[in-house]
C-alpha atoms as a PDB file:
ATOM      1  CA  UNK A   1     213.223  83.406 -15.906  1.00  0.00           C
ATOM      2  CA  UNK A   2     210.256  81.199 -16.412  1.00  0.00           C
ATOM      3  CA  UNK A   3     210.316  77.870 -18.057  1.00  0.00           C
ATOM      4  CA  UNK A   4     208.048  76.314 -19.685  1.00  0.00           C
ATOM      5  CA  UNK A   5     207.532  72.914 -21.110  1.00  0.00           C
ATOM      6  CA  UNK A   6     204.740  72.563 -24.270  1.00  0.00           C
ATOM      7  CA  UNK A   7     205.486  69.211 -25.280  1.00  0.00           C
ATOM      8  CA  UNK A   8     206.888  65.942 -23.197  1.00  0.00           C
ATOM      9  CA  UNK A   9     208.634  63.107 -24.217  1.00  0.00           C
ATOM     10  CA  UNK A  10     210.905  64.864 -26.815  1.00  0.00           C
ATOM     11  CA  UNK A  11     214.470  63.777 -27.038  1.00  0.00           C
ATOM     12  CA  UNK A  12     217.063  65.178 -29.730  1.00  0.00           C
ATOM     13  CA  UNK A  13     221.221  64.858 -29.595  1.00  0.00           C
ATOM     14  CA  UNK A  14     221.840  68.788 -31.096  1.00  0.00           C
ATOM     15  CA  UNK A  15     220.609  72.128 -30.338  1.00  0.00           C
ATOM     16  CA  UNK A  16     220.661  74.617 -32.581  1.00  0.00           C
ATOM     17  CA  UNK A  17     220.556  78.252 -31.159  1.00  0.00           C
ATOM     18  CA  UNK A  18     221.025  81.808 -32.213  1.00  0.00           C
ATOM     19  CA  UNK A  19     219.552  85.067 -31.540  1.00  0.00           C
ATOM     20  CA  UNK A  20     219.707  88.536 -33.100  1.00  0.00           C
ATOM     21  CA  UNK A  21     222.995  90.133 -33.332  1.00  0.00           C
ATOM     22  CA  UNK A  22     225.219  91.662 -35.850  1.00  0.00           C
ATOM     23  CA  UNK A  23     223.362  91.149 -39.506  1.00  0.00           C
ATOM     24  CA  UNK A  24     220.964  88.838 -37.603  1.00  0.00           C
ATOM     25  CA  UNK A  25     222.776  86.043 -39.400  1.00  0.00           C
ATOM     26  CA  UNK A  26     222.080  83.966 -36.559  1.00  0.00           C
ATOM     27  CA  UNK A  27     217.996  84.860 -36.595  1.00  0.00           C
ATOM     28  CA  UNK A  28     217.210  84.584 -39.789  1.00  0.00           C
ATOM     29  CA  UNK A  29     219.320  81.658 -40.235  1.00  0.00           C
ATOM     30  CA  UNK A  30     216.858  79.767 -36.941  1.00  0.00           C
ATOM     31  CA  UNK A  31     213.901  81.433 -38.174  1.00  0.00           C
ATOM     32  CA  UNK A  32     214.535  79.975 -41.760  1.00  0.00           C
ATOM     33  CA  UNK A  33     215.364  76.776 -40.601  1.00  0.00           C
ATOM     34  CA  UNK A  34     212.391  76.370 -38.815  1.00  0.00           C
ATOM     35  CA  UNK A  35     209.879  77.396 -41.023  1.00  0.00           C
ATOM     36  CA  UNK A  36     211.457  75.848 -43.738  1.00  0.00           C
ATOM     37  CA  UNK A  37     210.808  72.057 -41.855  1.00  0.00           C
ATOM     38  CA  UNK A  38     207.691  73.361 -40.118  1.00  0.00           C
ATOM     39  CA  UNK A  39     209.026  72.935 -36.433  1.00  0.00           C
ATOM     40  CA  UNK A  40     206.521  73.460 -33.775  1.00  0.00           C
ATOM     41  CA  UNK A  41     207.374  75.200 -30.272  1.00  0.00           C
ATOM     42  CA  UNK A  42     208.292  72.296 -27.362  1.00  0.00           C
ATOM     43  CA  UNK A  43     209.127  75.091 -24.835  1.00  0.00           C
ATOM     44  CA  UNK A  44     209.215  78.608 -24.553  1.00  0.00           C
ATOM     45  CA  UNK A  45     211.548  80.823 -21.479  1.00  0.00           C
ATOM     46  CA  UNK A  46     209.772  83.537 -19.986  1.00  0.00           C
ATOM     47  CA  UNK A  47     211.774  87.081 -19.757  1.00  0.00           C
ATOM     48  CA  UNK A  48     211.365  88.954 -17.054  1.00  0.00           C
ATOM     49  CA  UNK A  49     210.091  92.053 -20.182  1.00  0.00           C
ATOM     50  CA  UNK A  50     209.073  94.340 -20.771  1.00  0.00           C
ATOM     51  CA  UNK A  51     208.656  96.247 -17.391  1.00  0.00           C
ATOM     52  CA  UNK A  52     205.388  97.883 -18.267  1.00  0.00           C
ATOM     53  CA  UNK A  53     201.992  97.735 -19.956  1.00  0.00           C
ATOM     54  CA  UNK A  54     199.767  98.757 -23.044  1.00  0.00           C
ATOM     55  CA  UNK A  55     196.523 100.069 -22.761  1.00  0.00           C
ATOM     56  CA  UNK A  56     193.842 100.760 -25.981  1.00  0.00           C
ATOM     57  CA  UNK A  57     191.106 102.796 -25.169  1.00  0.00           C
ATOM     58  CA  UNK A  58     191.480 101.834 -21.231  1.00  0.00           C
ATOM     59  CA  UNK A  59     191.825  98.449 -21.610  1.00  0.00           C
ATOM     60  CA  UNK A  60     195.242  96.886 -20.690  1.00  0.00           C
ATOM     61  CA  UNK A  61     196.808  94.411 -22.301  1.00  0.00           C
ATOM     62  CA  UNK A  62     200.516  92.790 -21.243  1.00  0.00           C
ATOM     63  CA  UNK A  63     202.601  89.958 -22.758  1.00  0.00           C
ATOM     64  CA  UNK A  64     206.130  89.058 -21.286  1.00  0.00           C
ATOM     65  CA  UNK A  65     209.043  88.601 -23.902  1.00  0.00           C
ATOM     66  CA  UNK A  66     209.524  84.835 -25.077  1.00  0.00           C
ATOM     67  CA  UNK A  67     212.365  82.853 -26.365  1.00  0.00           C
ATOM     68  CA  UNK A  68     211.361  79.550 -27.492  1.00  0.00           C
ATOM     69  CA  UNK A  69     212.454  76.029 -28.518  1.00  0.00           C
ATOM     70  CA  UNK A  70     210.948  74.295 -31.876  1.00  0.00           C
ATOM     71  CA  UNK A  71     210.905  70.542 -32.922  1.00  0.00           C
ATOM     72  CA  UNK A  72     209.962  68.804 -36.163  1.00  0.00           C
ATOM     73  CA  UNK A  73     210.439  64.960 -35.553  1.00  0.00           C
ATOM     74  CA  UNK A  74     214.213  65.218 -36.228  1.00  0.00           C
ATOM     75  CA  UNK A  75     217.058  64.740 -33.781  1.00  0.00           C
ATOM     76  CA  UNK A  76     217.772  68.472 -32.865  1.00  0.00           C
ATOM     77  CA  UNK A  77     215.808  71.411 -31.409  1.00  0.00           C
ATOM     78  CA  UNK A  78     215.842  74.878 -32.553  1.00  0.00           C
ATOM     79  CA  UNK A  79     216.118  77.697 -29.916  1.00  0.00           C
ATOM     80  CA  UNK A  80     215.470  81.559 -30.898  1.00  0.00           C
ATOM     81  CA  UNK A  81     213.943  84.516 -29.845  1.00  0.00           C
ATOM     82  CA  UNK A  82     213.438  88.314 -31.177  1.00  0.00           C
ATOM     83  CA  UNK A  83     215.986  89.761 -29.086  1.00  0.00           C
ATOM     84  CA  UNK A  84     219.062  89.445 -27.191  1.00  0.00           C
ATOM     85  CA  UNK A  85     219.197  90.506 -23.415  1.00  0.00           C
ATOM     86  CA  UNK A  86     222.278  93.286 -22.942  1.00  0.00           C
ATOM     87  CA  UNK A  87     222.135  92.679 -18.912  1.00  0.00           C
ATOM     88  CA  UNK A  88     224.677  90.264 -17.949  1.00  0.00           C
ATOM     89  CA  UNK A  89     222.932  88.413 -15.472  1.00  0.00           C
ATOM     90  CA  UNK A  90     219.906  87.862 -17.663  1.00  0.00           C
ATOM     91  CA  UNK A  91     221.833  86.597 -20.535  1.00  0.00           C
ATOM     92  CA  UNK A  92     223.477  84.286 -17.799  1.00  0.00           C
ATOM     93  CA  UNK A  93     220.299  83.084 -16.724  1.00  0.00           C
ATOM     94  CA  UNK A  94     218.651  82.804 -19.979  1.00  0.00           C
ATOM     95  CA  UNK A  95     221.959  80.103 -20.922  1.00  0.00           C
ATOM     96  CA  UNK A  96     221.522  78.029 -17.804  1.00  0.00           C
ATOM     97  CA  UNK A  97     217.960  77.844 -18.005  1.00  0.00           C
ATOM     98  CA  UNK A  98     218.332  76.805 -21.728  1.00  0.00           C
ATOM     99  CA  UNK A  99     220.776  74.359 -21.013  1.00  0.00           C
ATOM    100  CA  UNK A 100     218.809  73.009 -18.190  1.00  0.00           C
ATOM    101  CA  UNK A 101     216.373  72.406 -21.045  1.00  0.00           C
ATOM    102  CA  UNK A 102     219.206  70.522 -23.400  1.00  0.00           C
ATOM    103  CA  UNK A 103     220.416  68.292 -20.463  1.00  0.00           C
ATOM    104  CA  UNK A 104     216.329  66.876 -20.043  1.00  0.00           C
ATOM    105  CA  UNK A 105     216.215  66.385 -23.805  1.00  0.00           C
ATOM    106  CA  UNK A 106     219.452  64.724 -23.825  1.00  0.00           C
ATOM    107  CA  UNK A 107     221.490  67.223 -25.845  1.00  0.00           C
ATOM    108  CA  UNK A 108     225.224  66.059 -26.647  1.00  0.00           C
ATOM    109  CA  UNK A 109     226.207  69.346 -29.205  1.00  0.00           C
ATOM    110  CA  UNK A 110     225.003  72.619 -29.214  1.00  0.00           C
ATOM    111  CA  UNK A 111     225.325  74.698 -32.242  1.00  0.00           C
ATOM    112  CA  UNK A 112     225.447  78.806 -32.178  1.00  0.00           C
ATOM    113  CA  UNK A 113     224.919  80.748 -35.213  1.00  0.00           C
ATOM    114  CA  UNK A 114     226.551  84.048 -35.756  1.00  0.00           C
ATOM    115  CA  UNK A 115     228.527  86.782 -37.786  1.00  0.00           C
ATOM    116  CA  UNK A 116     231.792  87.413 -38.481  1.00  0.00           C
ATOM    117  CA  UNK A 117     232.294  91.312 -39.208  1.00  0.00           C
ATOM    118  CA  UNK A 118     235.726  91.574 -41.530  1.00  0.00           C
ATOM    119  CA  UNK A 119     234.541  94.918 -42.592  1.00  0.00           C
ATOM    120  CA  UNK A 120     235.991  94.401 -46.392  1.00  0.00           C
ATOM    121  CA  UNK A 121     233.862  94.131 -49.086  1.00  0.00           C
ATOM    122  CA  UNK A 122     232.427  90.688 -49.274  1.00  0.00           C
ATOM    123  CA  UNK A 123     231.132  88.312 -52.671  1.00  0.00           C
ATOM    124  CA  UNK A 124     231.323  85.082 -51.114  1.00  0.00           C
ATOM    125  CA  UNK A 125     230.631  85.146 -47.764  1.00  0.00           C
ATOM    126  CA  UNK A 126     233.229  82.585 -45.494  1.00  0.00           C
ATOM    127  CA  UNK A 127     231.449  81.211 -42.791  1.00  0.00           C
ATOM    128  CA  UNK A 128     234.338  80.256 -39.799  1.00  0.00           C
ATOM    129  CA  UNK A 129     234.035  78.319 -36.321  1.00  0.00           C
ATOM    130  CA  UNK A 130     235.063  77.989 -32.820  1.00  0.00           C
ATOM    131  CA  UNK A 131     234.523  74.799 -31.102  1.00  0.00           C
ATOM    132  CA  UNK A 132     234.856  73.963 -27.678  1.00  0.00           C
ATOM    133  CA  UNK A 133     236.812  70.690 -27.967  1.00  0.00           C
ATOM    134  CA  UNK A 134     240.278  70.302 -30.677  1.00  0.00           C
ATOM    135  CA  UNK A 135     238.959  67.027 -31.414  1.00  0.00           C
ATOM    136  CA  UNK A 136     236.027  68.836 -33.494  1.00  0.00           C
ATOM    137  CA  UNK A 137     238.317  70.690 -35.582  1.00  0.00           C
ATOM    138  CA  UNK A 138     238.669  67.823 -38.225  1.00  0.00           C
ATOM    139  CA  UNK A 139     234.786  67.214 -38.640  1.00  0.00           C
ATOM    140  CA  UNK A 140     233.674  70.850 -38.592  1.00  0.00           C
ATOM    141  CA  UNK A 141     236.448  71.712 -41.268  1.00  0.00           C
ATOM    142  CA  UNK A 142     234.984  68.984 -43.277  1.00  0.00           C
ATOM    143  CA  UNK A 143     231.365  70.785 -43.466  1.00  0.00           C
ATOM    144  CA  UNK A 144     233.370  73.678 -45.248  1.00  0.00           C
ATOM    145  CA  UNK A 145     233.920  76.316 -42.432  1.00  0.00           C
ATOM    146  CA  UNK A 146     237.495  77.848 -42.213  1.00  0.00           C
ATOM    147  CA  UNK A 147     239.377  77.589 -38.252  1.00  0.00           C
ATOM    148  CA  UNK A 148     239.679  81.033 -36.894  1.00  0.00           C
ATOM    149  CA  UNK A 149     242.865  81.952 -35.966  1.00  0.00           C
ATOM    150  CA  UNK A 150     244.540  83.641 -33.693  1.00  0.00           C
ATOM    151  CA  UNK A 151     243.069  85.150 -30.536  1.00  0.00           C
ATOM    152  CA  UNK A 152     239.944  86.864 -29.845  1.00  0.00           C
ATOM    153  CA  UNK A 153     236.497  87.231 -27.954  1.00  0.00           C
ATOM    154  CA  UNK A 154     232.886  85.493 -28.943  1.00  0.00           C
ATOM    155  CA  UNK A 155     230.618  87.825 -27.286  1.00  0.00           C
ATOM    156  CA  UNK A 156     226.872  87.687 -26.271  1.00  0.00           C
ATOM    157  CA  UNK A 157     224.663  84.294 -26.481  1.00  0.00           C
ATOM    158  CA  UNK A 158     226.518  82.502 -29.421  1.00  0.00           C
ATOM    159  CA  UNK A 159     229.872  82.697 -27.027  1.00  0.00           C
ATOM    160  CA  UNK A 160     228.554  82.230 -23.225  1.00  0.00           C
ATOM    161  CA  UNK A 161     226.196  79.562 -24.356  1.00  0.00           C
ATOM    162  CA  UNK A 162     228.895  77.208 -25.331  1.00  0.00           C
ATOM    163  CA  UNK A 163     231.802  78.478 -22.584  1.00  0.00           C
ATOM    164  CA  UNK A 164     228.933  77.161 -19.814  1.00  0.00           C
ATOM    165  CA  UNK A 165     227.940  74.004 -21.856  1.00  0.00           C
ATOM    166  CA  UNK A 166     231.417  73.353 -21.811  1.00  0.00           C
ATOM    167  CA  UNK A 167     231.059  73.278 -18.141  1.00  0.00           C
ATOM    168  CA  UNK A 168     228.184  70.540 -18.441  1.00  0.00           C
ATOM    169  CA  UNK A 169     230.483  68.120 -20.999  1.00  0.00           C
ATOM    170  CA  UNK A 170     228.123  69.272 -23.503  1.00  0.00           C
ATOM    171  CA  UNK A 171     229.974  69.528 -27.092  1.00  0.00           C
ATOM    172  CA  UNK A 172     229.818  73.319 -28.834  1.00  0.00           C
ATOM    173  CA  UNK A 173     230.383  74.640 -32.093  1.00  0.00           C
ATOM    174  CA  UNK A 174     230.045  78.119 -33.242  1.00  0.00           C
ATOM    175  CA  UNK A 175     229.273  79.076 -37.018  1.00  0.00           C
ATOM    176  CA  UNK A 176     229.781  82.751 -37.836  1.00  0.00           C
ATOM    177  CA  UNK A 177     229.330  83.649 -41.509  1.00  0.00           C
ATOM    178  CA  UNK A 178     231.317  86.560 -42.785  1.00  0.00           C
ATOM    179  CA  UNK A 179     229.942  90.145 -43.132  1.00  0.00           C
ATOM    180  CA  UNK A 180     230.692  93.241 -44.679  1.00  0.00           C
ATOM    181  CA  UNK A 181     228.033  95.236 -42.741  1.00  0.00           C
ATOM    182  CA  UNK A 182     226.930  94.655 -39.188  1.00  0.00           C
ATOM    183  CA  UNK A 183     223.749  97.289 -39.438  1.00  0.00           C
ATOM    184  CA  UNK A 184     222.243  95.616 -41.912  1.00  0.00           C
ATOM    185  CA  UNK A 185     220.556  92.345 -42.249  1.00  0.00           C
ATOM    186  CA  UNK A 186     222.662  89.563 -44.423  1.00  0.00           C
ATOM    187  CA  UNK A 187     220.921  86.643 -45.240  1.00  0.00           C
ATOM    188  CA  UNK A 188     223.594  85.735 -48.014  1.00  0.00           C
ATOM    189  CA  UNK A 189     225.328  85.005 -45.264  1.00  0.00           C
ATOM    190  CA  UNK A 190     222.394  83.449 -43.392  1.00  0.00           C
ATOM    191  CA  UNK A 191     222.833  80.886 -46.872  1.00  0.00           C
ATOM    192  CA  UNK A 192     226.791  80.003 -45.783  1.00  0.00           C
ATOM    193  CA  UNK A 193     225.842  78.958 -42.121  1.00  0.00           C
ATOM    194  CA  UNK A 194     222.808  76.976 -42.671  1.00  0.00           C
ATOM    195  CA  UNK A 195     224.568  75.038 -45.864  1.00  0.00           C
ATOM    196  CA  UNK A 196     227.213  74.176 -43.154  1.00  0.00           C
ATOM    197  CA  UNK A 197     224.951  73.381 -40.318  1.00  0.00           C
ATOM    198  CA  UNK A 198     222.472  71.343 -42.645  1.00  0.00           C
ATOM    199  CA  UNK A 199     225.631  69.158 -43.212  1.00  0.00           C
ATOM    200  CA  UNK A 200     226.598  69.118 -39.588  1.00  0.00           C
ATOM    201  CA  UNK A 201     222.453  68.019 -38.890  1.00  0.00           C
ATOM    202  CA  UNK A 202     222.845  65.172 -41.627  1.00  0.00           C
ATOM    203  CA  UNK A 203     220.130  67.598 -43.423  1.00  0.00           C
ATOM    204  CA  UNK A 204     218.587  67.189 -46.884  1.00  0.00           C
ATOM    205  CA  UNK A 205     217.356  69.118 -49.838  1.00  0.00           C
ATOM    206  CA  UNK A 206     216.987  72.450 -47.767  1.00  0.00           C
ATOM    207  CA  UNK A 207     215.791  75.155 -50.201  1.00  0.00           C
ATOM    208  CA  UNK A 208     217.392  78.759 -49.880  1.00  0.00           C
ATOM    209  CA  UNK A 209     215.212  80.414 -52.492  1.00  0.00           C
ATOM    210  CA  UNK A 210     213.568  82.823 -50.487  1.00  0.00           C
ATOM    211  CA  UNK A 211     216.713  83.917 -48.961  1.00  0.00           C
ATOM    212  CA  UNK A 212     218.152  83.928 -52.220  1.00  0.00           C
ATOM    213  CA  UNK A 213     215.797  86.531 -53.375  1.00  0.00           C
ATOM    214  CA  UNK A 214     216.406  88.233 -50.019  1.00  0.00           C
ATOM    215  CA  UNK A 215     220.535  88.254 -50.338  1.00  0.00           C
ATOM    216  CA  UNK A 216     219.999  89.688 -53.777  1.00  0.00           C
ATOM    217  CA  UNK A 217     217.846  92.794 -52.393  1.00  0.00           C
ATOM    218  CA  UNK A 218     220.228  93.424 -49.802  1.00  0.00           C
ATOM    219  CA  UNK A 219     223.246  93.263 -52.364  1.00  0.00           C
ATOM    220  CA  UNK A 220     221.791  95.889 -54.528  1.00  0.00           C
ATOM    221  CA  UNK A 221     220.491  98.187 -51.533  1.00  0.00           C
ATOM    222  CA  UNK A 222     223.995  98.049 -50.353  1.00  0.00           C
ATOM    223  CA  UNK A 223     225.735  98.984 -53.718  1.00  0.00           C
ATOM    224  CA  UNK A 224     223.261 101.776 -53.875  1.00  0.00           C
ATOM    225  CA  UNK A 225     224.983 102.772 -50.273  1.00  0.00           C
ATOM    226  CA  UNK A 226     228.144 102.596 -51.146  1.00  0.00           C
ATOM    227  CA  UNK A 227     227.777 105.039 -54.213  1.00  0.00           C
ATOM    228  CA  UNK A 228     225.755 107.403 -51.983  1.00  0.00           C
ATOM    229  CA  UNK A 229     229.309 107.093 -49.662  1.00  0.00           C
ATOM    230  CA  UNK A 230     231.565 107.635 -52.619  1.00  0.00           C
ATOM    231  CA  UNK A 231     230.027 110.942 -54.076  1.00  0.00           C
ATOM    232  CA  UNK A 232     229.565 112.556 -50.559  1.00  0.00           C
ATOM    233  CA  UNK A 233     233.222 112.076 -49.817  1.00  0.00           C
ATOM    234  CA  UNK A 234     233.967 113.378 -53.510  1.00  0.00           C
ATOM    235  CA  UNK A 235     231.866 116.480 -52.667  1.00  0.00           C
ATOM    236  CA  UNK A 236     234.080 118.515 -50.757  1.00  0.00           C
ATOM    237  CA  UNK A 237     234.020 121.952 -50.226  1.00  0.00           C
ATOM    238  CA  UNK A 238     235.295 123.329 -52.903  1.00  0.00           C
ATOM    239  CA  UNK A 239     232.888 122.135 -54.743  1.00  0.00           C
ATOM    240  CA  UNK A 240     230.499 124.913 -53.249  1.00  0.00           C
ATOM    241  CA  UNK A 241     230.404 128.411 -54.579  1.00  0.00           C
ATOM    242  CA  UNK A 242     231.439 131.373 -52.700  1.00  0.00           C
ATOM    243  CA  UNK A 243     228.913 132.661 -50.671  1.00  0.00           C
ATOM    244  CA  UNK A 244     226.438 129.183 -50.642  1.00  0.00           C
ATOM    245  CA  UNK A 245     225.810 127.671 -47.427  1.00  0.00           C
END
């Protein structure tokens, strides 16, 4: 992939970074964050997408996929993007050539945001964590996330990032905020993570309103869902008169 550096001099301890995935808790958690304390792009990655062109009325026109990396004057960086590469070698490369980027800002801790599908039904979302290091487990418990337990696999970007900066001594901690439903966008969940990373990042005053309004949209489209479920499994076929198809 392509690198590319916007902005010099920049130097931050944490890096925040999440992509789309199940709920996109982890997008609209960066996206909010950064628009919420207007951070501006300090470097953008180059994907090697999309393997083709558009043309309007004979005139071509071609722009290559971009994941980039915002900064507002704070001590941490923001990385996201609009999608999540499904090759294994390209999600590979897009990590090292991020944390390439994190070692020449002087990154110590690298946060990934994520979900946590339990599949029951959900009013208060949990929000646990994975670290990379047992001597995290006291602070991160201390922002309000719950240990997972057990055994089990962190897959995609939020996972790999951290097993590589591992690799590099660089600290990682994974956020994943509960869900009920992975095919649908849960920003009341989006809420849970950021309230714990804002405490992590030391961060003020953030204001969830809009995702607030968003959560409460979602909440209702998915009880509307859920009664849609319940009569079609109470229709059965005996409910249909002989000789209807």
């Amino acid at each position: 992939m392509e690198v590319n550096i916007l902005k010099r001099g920049v130097t931050v301890k944490s890096l925040v970074a999440a992509l789309p995935g199940m709920g996109n808790v982890g997008g609209i958690a960066a996206a909010y964050l950064i628009e919420e304390l207007k951070m501006e792009p300090i470097a953008e990655i180059l994907d090697y997408m999309p393997p083709y062109v558009i043309h309007k009325n004979s005139l071509i026109e071609f722009e290559r996929f971009s994941f980039r990396l915002y900064w507002g004057g704070k001590d941490f960086a923001v990385f996201t993007g609009f999608y999540q590469p499904q090759e294994p070698h390209m999600l590979y490369e897009l990590c090292e050539d991020l944390l390439d980027l994190a070692v020449s800002l002087g990154v110590r801790r690298i946060y990934t945001l994520g979900a946590a599908h339990t599949g029951v039904s959900i009013s208060e979302p949990r929000v646990f964590y994975a670290v990379t290091d047992a001597r995290l487990n006291e602070e991160i418990e201390s922002y309000g996330a719950q240990k997972m337990r057990g055994e089990g696999y962190i897959t995609g970007f939020n996972g790999l990032l951290l097993g590589l900066a591992a690799q590099r001594n660089i600290e990682g901690v994974c956020f994943l905020g509960e869900i009920e439903r992975p095919d649908i966008a849960q920003p009341k969940a989006s809420i849970e993570v950021l309230k714990r990373l804002s405490a992590a990042l030391g961060i003020e005053h953030l204001d969830y309103t809009k995702l607030e309004e968003q959560a409460k949209k979602v909440e209702l489209y998915i009880s509307s869902l859920k009664r849609i479920e319940e009569f079609k499994q109470q229709k059965t076929r005996t409910d249909i008169p002989p000789g209807v198809m």
